[in-house]
Protein backbone atom coordinates (compact mmCIF):
# COMPACT_ATOMS: atom_id res chain seq x y z
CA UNK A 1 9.09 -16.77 -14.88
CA UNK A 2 7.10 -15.07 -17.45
CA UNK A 3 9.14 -12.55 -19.46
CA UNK A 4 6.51 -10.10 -21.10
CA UNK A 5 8.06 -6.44 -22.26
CA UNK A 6 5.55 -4.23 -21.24
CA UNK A 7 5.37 -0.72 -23.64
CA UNK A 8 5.52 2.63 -21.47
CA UNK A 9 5.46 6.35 -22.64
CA UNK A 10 9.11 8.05 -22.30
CA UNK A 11 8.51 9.77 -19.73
CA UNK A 12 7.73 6.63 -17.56
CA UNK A 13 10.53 5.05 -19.01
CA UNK A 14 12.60 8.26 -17.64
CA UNK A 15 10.95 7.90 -14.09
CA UNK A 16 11.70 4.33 -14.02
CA UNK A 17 15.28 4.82 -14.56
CA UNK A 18 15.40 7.23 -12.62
CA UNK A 19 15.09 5.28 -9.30
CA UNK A 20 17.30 2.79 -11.31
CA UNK A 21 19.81 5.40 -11.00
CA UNK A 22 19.16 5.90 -7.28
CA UNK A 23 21.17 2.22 -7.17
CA UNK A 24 18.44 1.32 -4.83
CA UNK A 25 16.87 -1.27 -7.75
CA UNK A 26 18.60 -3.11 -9.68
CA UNK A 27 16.39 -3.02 -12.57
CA UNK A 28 13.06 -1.02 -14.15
CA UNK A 29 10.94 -4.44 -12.93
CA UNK A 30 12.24 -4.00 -9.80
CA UNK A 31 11.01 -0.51 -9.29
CA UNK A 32 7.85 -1.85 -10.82
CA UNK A 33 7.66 -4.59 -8.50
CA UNK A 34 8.32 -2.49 -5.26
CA UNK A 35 5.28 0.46 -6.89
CA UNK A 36 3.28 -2.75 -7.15
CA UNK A 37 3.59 -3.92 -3.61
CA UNK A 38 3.23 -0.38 -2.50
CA UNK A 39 -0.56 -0.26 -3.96
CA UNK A 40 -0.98 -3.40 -2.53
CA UNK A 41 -0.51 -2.27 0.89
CA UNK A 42 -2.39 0.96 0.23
CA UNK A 43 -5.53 -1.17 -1.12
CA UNK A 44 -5.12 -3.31 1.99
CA UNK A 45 -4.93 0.05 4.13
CA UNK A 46 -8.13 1.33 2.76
CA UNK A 47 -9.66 -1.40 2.91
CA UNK A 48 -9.51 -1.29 6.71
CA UNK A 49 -10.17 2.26 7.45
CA UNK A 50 -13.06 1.57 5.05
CA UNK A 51 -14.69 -1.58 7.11
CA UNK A 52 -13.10 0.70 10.57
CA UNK A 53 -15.66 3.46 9.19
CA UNK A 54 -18.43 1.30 7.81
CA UNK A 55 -18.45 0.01 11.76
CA UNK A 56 -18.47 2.96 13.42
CA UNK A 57 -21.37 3.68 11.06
CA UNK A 58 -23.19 1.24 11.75
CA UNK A 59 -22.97 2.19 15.99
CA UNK A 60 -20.14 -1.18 15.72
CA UNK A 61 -18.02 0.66 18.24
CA UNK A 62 -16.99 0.83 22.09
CA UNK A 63 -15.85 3.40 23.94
CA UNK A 64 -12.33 4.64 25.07
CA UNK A 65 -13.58 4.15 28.49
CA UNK A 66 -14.73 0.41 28.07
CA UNK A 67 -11.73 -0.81 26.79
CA UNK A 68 -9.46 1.18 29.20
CA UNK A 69 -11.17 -0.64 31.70
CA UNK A 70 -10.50 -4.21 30.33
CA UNK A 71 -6.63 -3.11 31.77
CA UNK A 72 -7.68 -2.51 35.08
CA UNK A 73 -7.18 -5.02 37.78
């Protein structure tokens, strides 16, 4: 494991340890780790609204109607 200090301003030092304090993380990396993760799954997120909306766009869509009707008999 690669142990590199990384140099924040106070006042994300104070935020950090804040949700340190919370006793939900154990340590600052940890709350680091989890914000990490969390912009991962954003990034992912927009990613797929953005190729959702680059489809529809693009006239890549069906309607309600047509797939409702796939779950007919």
């Amino acid at each position: 494991m690669l142990n590199t200090k990384l140099s924040v301003s106070a006042d994300l030092h104070s935020r950090l340890q804040a949700f340190v304090d919370t006793g939900k993380y154990a340590t600052e990396a940890d709350v680091v780790r989890a914000a990490l993760d969390a912009l991962d799954f954003q990034t992912t997120d927009v990613a797929a609204i953005q190729e959702g909306t680059d489809d529809f766009q693009a006239g890549r869509f069906r309607s309600l109607e047509e797939v409702l009707s796939e779950f007919e008999d």
